[in-house]
N, C-alpha and C. Protein backbone atom coordinates (compact mmCIF):
# COMPACT_ATOMS: atom_id res chain seq x y z
N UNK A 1 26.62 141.10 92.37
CA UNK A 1 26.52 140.44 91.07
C UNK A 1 27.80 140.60 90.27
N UNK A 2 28.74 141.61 90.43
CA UNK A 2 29.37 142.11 89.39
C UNK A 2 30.45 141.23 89.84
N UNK A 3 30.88 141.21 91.52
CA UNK A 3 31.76 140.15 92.06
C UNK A 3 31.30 139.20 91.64
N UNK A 4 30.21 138.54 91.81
CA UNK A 4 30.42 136.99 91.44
C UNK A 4 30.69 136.79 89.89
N UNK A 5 30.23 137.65 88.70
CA UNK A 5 30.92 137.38 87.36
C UNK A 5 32.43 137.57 87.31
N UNK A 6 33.15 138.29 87.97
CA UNK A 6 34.28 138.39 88.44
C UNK A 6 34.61 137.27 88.55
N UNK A 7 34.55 136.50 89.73
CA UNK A 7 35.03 135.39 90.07
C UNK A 7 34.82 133.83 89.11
N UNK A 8 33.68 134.44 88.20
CA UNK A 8 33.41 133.27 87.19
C UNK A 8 34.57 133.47 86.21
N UNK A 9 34.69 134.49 85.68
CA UNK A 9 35.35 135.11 84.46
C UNK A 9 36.69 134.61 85.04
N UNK A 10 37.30 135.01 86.12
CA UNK A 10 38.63 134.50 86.82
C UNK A 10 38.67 132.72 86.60
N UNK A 11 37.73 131.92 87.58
CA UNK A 11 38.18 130.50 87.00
C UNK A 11 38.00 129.80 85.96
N UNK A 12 37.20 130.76 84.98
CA UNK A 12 36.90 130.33 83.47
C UNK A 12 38.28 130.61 82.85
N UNK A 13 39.27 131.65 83.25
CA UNK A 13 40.50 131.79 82.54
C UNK A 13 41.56 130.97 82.96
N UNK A 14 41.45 130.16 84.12
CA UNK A 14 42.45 129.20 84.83
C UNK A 14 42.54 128.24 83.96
N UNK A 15 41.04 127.67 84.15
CA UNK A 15 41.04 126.63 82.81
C UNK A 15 41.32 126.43 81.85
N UNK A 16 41.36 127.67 81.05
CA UNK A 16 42.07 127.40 79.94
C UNK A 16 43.54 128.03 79.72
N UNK A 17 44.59 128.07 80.71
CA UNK A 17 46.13 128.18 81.04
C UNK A 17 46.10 126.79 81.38
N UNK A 18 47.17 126.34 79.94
CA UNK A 18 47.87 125.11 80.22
C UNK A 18 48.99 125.00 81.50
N UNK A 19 48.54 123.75 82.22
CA UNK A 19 49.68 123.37 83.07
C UNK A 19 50.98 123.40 82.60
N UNK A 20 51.98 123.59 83.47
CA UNK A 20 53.53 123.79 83.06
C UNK A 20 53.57 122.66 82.58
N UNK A 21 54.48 122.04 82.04
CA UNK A 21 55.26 120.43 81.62
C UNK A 21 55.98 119.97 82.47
N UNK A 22 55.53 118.57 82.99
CA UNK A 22 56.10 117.94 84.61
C UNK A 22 56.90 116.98 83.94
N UNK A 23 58.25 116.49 84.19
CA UNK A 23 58.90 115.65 83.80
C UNK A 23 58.14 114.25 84.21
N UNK A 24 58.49 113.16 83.32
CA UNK A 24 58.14 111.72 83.72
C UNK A 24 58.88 111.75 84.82
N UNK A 25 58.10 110.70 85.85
CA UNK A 25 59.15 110.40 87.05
C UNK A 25 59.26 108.85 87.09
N UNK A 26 59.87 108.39 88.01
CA UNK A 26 60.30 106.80 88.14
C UNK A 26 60.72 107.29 89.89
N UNK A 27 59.56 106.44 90.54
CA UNK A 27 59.36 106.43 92.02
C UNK A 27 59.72 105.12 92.36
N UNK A 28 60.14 104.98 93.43
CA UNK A 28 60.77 103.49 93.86
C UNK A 28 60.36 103.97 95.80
N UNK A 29 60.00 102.65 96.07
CA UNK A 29 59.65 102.73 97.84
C UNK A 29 61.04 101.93 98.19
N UNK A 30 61.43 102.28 99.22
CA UNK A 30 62.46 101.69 100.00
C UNK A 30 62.10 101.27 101.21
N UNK A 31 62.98 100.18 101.91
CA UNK A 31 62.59 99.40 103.09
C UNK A 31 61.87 100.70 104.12
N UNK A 32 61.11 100.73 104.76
CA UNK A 32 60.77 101.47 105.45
C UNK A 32 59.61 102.28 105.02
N UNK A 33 59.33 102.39 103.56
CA UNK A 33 57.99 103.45 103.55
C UNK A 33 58.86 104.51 102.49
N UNK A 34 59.72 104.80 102.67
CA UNK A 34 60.13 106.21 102.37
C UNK A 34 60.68 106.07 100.22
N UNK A 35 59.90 107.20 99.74
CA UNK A 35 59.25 107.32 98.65
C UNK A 35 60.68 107.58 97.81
N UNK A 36 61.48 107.25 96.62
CA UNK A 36 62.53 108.25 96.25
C UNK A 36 61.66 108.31 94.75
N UNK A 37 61.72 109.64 94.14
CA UNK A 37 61.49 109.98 92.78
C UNK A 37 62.62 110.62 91.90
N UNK A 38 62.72 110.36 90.92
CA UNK A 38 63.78 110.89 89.86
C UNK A 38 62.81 110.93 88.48
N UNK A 39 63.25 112.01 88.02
CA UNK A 39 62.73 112.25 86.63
C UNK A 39 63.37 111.40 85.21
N UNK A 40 62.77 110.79 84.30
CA UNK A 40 63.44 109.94 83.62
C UNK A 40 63.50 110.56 82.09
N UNK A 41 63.66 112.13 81.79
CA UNK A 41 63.84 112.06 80.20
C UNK A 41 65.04 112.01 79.84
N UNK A 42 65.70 111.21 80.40
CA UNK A 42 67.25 111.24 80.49
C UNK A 42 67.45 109.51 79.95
N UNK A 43 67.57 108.35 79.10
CA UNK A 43 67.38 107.17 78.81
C UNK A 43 68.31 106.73 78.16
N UNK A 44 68.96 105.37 78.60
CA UNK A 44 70.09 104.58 78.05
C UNK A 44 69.47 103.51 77.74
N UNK A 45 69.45 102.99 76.40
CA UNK A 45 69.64 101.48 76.32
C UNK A 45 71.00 100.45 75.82
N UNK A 46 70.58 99.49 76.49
CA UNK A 46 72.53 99.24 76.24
C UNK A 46 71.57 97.39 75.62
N UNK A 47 73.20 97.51 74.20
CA UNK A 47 72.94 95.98 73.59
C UNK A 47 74.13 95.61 73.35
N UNK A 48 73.92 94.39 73.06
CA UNK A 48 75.28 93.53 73.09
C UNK A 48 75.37 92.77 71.68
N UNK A 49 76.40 92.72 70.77
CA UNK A 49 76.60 92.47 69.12
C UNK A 49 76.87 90.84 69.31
N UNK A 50 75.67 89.97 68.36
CA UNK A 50 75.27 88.59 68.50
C UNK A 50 76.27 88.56 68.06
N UNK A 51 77.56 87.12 68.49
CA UNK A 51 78.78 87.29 67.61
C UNK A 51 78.10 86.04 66.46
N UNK A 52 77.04 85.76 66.02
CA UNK A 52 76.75 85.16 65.38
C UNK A 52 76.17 85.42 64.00
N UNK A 53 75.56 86.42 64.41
CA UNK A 53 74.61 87.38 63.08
C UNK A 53 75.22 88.49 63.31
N UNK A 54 75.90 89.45 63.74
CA UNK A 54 76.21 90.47 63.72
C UNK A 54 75.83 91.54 63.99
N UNK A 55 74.04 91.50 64.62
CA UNK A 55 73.31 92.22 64.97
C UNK A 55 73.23 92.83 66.54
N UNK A 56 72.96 93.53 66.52
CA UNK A 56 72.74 94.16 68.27
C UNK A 56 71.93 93.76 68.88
N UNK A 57 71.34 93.20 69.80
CA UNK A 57 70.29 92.90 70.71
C UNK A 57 70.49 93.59 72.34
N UNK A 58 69.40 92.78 72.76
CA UNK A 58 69.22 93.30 74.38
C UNK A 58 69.97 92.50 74.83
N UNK A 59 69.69 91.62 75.10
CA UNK A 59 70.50 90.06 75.41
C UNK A 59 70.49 88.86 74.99
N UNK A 60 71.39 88.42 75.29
CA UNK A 60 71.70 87.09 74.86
C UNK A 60 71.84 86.09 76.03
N UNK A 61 71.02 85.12 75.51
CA UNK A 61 70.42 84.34 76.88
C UNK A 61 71.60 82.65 76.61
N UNK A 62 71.20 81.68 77.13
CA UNK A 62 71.95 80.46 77.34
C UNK A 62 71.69 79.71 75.86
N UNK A 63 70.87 79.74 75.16
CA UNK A 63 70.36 79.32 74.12
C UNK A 63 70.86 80.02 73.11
N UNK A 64 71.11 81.26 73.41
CA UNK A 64 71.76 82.01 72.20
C UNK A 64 73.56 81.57 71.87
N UNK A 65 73.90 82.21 70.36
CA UNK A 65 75.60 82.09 70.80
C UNK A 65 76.03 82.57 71.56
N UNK A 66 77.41 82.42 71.81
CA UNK A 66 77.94 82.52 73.42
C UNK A 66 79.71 82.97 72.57
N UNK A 67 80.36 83.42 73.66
CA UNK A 67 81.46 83.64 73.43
C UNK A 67 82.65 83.05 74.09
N UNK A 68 83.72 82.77 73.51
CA UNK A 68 84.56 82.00 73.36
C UNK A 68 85.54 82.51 75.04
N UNK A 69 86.27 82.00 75.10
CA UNK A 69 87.22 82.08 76.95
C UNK A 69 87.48 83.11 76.97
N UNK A 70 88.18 83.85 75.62
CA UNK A 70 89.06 84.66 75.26
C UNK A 70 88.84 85.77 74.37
N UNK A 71 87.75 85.75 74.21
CA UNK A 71 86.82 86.29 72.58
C UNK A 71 86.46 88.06 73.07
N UNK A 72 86.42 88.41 72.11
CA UNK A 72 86.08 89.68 72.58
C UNK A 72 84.20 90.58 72.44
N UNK A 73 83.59 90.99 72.85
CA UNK A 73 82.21 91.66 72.94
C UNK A 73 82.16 93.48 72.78
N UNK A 74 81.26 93.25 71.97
CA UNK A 74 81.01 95.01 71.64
C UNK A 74 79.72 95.17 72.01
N UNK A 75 79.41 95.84 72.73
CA UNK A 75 77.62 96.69 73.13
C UNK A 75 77.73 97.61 72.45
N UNK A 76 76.78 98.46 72.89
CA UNK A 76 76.62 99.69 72.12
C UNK A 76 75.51 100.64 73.56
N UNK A 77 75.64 101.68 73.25
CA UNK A 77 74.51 102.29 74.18
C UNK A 77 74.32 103.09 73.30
N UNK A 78 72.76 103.73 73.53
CA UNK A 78 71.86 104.60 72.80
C UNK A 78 71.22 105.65 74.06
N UNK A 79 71.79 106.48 73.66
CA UNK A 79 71.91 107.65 74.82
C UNK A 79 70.48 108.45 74.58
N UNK A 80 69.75 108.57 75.25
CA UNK A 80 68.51 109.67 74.54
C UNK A 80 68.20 111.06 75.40
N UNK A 81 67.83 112.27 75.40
CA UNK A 81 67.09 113.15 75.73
C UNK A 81 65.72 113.18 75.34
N UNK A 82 65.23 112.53 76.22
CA UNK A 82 63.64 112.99 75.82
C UNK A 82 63.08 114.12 76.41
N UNK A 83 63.21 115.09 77.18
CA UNK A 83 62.87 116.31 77.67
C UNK A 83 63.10 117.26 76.68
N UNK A 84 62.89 118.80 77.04
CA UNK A 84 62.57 119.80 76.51
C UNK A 84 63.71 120.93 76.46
N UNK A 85 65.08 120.20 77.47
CA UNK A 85 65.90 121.23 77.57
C UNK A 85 66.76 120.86 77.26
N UNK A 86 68.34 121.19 76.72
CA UNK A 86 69.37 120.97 76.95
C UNK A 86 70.32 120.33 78.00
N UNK A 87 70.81 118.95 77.79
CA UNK A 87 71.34 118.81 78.90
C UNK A 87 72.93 119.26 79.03
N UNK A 88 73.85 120.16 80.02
CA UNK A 88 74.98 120.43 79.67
C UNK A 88 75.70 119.29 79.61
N UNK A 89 75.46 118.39 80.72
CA UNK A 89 76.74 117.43 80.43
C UNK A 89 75.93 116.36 81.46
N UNK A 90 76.50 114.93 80.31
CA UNK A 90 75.69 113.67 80.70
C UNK A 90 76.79 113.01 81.02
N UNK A 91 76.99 112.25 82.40
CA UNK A 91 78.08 111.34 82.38
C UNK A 91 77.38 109.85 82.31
N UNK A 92 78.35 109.24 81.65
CA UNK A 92 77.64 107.73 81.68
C UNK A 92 79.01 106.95 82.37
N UNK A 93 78.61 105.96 82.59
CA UNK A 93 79.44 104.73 83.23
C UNK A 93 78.92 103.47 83.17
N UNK A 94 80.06 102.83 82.55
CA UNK A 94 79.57 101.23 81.80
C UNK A 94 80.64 100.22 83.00
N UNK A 95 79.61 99.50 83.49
CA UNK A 95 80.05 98.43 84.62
C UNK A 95 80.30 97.47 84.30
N UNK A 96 81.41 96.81 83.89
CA UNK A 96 82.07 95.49 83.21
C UNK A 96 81.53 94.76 84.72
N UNK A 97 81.30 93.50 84.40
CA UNK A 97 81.84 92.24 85.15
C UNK A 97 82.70 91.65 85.54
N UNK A 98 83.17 91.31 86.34
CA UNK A 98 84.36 90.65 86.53
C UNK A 98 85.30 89.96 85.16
N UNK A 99 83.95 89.02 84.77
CA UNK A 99 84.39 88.60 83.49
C UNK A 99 85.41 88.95 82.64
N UNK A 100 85.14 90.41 81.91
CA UNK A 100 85.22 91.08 81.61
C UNK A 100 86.41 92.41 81.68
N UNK A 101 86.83 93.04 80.59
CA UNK A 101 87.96 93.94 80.80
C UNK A 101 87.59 94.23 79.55
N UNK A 102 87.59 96.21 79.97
CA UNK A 102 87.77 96.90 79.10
C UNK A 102 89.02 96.57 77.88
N UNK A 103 88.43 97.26 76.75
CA UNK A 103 89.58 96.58 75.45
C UNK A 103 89.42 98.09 74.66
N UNK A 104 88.19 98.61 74.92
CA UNK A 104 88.39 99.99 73.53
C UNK A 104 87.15 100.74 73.63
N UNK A 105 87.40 102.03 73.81
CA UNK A 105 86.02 103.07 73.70
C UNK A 105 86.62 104.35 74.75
N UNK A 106 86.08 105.25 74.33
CA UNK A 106 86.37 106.37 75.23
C UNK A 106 86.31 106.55 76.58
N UNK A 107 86.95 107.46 77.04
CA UNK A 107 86.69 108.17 78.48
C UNK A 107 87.89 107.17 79.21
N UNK A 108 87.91 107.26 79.92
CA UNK A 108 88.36 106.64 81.27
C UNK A 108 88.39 105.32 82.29
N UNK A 109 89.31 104.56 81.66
CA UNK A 109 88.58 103.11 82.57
C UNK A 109 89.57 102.65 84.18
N UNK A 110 88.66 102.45 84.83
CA UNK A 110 89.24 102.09 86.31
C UNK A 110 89.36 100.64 86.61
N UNK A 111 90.79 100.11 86.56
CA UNK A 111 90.88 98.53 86.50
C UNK A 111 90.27 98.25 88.22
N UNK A 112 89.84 99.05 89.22
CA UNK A 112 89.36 98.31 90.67
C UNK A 112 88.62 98.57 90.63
N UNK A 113 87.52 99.45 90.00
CA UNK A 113 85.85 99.12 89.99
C UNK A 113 85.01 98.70 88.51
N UNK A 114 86.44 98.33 87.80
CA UNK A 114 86.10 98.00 86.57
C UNK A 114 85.09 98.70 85.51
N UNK A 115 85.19 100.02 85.58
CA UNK A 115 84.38 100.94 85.15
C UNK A 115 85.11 101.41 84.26
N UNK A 116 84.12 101.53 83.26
CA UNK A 116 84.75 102.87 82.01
C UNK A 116 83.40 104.21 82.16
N UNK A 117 84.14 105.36 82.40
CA UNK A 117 83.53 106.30 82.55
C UNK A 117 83.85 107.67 81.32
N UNK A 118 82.82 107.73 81.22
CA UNK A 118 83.04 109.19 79.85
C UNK A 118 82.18 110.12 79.94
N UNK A 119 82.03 111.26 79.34
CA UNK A 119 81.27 112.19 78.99
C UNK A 119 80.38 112.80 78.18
N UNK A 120 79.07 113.23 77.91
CA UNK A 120 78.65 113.77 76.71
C UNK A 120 77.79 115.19 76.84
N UNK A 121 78.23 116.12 75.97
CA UNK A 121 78.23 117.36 76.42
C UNK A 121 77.57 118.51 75.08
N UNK A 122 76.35 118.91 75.68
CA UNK A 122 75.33 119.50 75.17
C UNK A 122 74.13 118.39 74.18
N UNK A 123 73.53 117.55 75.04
CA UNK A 123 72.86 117.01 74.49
C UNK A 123 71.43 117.95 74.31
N UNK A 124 71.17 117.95 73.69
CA UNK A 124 69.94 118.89 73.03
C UNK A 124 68.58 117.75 73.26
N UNK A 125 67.56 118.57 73.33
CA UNK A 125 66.67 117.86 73.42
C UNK A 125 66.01 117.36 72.28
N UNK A 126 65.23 115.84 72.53
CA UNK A 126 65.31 114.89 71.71
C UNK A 126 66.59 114.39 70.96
N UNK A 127 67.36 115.11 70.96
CA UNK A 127 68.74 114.14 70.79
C UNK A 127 68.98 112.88 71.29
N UNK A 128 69.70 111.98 70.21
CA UNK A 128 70.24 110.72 71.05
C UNK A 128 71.90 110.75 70.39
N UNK A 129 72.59 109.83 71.17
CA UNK A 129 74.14 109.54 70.61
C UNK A 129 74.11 108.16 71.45
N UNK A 130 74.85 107.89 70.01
CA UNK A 130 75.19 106.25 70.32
C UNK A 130 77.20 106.17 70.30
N UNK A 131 77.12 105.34 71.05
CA UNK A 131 78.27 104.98 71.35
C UNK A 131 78.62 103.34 71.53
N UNK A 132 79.81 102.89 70.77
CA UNK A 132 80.23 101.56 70.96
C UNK A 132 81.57 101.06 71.92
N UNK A 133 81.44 100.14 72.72
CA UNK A 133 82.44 99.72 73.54
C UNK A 133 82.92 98.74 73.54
N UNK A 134 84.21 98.25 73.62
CA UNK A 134 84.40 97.10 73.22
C UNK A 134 85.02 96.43 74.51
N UNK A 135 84.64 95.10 75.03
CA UNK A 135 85.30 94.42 75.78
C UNK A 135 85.90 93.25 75.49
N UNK A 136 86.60 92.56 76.19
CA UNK A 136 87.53 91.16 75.83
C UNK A 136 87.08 90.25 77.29
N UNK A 137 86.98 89.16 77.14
CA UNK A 137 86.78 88.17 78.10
C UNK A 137 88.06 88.03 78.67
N UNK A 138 88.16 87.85 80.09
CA UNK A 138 89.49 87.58 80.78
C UNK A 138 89.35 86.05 81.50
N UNK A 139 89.91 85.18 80.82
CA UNK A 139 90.04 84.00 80.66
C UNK A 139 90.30 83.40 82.48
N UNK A 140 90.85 84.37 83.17
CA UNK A 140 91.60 83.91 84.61
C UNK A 140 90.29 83.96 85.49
N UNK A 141 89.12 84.56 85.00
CA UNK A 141 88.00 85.52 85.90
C UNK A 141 86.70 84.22 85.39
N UNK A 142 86.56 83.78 84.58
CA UNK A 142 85.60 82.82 84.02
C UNK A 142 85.92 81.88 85.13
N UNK A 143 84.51 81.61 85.37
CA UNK A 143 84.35 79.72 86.24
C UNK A 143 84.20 79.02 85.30
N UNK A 144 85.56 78.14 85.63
CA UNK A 144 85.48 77.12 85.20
C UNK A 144 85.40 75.43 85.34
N UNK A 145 83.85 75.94 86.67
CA UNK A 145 83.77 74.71 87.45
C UNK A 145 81.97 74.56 86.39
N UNK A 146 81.79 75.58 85.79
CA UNK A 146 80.44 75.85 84.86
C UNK A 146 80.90 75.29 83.32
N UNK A 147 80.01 74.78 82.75
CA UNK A 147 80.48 74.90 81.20
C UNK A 147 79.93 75.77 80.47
N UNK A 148 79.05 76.57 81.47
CA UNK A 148 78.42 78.17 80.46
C UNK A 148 78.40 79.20 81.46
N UNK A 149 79.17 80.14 81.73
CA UNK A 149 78.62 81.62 82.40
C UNK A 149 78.27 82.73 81.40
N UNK A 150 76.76 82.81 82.55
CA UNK A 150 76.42 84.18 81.84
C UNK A 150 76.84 85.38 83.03
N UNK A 151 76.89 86.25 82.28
CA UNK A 151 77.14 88.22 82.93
C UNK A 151 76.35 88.72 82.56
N UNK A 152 76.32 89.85 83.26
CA UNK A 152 75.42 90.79 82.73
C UNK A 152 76.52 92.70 82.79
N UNK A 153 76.10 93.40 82.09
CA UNK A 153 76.71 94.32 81.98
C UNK A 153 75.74 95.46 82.45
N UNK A 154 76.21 96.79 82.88
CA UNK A 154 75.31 97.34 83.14
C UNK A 154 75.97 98.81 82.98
N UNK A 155 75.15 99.41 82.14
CA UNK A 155 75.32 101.30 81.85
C UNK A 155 74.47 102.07 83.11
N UNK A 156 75.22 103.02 83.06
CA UNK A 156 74.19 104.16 83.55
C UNK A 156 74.29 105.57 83.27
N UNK A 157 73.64 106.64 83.31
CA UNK A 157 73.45 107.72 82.89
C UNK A 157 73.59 108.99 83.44
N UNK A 158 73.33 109.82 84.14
CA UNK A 158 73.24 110.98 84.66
C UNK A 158 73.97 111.77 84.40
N UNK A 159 72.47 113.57 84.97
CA UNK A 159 72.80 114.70 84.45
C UNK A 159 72.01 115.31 85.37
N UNK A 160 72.75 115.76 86.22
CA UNK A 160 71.93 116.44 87.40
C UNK A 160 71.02 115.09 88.45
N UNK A 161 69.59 115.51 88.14
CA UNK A 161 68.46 114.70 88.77
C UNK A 161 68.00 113.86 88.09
N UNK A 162 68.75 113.91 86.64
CA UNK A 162 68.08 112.82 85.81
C UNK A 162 68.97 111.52 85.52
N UNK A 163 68.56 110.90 85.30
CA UNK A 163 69.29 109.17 85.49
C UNK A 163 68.24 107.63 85.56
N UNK A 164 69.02 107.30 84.78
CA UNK A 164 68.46 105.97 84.03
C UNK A 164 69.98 104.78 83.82
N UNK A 165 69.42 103.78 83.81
CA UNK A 165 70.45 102.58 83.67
C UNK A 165 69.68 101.28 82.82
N UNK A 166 70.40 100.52 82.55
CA UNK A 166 70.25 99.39 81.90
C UNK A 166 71.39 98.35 81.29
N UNK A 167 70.87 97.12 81.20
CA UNK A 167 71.64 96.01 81.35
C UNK A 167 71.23 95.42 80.29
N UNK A 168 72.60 94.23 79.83
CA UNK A 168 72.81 93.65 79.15
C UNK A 168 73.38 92.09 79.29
N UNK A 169 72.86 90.98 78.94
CA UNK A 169 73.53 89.73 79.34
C UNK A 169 73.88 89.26 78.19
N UNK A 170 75.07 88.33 78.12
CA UNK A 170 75.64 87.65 77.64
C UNK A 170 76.29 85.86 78.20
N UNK A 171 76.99 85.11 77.60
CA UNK A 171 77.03 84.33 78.02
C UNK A 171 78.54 83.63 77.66
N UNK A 172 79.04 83.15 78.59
CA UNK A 172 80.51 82.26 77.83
C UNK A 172 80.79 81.39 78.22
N UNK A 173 81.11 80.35 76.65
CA UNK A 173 81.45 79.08 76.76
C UNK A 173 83.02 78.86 77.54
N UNK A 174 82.59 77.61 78.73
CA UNK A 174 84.13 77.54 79.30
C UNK A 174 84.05 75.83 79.20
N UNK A 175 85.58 75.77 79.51
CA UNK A 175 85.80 74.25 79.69
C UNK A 175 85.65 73.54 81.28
N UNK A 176 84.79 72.37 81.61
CA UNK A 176 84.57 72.63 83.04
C UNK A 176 85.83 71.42 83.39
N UNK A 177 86.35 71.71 83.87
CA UNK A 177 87.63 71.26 85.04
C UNK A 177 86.98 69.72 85.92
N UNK A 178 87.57 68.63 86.02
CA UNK A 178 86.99 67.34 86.13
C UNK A 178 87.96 66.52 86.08
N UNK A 179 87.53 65.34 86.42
CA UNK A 179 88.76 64.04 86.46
C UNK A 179 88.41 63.65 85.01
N UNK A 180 89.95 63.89 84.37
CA UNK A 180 90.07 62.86 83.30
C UNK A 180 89.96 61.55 83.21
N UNK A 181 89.35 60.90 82.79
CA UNK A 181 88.99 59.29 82.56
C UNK A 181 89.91 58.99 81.46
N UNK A 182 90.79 57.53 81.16
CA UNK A 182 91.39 56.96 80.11
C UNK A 182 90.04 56.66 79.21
N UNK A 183 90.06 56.76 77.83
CA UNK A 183 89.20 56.28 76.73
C UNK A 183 89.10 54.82 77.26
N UNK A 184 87.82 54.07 77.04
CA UNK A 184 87.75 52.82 76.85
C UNK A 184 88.22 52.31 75.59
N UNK A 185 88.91 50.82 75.71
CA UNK A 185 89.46 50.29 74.65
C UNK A 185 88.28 50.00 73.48
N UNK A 186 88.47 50.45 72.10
CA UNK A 186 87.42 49.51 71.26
C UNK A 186 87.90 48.41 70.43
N UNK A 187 87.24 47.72 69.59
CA UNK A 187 87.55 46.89 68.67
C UNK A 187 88.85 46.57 68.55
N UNK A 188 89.31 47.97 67.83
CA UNK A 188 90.48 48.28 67.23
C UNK A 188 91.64 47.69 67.86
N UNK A 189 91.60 48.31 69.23
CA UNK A 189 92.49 47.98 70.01
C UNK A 189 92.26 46.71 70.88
N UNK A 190 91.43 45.97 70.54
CA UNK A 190 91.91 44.22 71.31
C UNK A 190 92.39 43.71 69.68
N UNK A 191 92.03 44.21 68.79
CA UNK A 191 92.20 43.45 67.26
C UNK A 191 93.99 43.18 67.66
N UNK A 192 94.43 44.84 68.06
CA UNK A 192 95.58 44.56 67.68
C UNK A 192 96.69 43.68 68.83
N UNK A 193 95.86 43.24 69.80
CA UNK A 193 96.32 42.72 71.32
C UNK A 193 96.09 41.32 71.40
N UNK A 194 95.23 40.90 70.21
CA UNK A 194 94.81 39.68 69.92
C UNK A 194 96.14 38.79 69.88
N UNK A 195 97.33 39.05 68.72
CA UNK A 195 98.83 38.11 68.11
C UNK A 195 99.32 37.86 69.95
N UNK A 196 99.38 39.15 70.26
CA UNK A 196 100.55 38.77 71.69
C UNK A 196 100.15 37.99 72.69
N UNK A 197 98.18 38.14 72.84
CA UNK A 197 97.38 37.06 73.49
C UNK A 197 98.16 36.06 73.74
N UNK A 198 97.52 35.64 72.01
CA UNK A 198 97.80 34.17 71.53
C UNK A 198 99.26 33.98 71.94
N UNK A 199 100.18 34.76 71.88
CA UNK A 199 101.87 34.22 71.45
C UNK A 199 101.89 34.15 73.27
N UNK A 200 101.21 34.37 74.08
CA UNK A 200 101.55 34.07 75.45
C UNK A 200 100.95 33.31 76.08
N UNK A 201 99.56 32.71 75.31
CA UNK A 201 99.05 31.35 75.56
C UNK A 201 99.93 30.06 74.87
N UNK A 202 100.46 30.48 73.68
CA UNK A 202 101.53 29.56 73.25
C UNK A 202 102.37 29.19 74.25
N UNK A 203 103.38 29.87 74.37
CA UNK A 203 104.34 29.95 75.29
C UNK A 203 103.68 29.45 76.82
N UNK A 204 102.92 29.51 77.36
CA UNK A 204 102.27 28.58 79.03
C UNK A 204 102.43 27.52 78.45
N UNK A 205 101.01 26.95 77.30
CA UNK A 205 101.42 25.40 76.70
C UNK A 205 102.49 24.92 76.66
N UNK A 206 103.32 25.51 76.16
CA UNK A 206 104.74 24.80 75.66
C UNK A 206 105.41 24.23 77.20
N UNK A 207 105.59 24.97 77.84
CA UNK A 207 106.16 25.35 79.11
C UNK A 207 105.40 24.06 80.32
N UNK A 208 103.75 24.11 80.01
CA UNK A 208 103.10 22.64 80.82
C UNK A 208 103.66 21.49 80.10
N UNK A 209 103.88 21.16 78.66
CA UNK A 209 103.76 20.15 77.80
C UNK A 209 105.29 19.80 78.67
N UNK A 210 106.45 20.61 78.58
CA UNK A 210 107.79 19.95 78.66
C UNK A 210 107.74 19.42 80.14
N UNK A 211 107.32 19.99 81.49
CA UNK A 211 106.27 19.76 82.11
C UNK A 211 106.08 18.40 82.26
């Protein structure tokens, strides 16, 4: 008897010891079956500044304003810790498009994988830091067999096992490349073609009459 209150008293105290704290995860299957998990309190969101209103958004679609051949674009990313610990050091890396060329923002940019890469160091938990980047459109890299390309941009995050990414689209107005056509003549221009007409139907007459 005394064992079995024992053993009650034992899983009556399990129950009430809270479970440790399990990080969120983000599981993805790959070709084959095979499972990958990563923990996600680690979160970037990345926006792109409407050059129209001045505001930040997610994206900007074909309908929205658009930017010019040559014009330049600012995102922004919003860095977060949502976990419980300190992170020592977060590297992020912002993936231009071809489109695209770095113009201004910290860290490190690589003109052959077109990356700007930087650092952020002792993010505390629940902390966020925002950061702005600025790019310029490279006029040589735009198709200009399109009269609108969109891009998309893309951040990413990591700190250890934790890592998160996200994207941003935008869109730019180009000129599309084509056979020039001459204007058709209007009004205007037979009005003024009309005198020499006439002065060269004169001149045949004259020319049958002597004739």
């Amino acid at each position: 008897m005394k064992k079995q209150l024992a053993l009650l008293a034992f899983l009556f105290g399990a129950l009430l010891v809270a479970p440790p704290r399990v990080a969120a995860q983000e599981c993805t299957t790959q070709y084959g079956g095979t499972t990958t998990c990563v923990t996600t309190d680690l979160t970037v969101n990345k926006q792109v500044k409407n050059p129209a209103t001045g505001t930040f958004v997610e994206n900007l679609g074909s309908s929205d304003p658009t930017f010019s051949g040559n014009g330049e674009v600012l995102f922004r990313l919003i860095i977060k810790n949502t976990g419980t610990q300190t992170l020592a050091t977060v590297t992020v890396k912002d993936i231009f498009p071809s489109e695209l060329t770095f113009s201004g923002g910290p860290g490190t940019f690589d003109r052959g994988s077109n990356t700007l890469t930087f650092t952020l160091d002792n993010l505390t938990a629940g902390e966020t830091k925002t950061q702005e980047i600025l790019a310029k459109v490279d006029p040589d890299k735009v198709n200009r067999n399109f009269s609108l390309s969109c891009v998309i941009n893309t951040a990413r995050v990591s700190s250890g096992d934790r890592q998160d990414q996200d994207t941003a689209q935008l869109c730019i107005q180009t000129q599309v490349l084509g056979v020039t056509t001459l204007p058709v003549a209007g009004f205007e221009d037979f009005a003024l073609l009309l005198p020499f007409g006439l002065l060269g139907l004169t001149g045949i007459a004259f020319l049958i009459k002597r004739g």
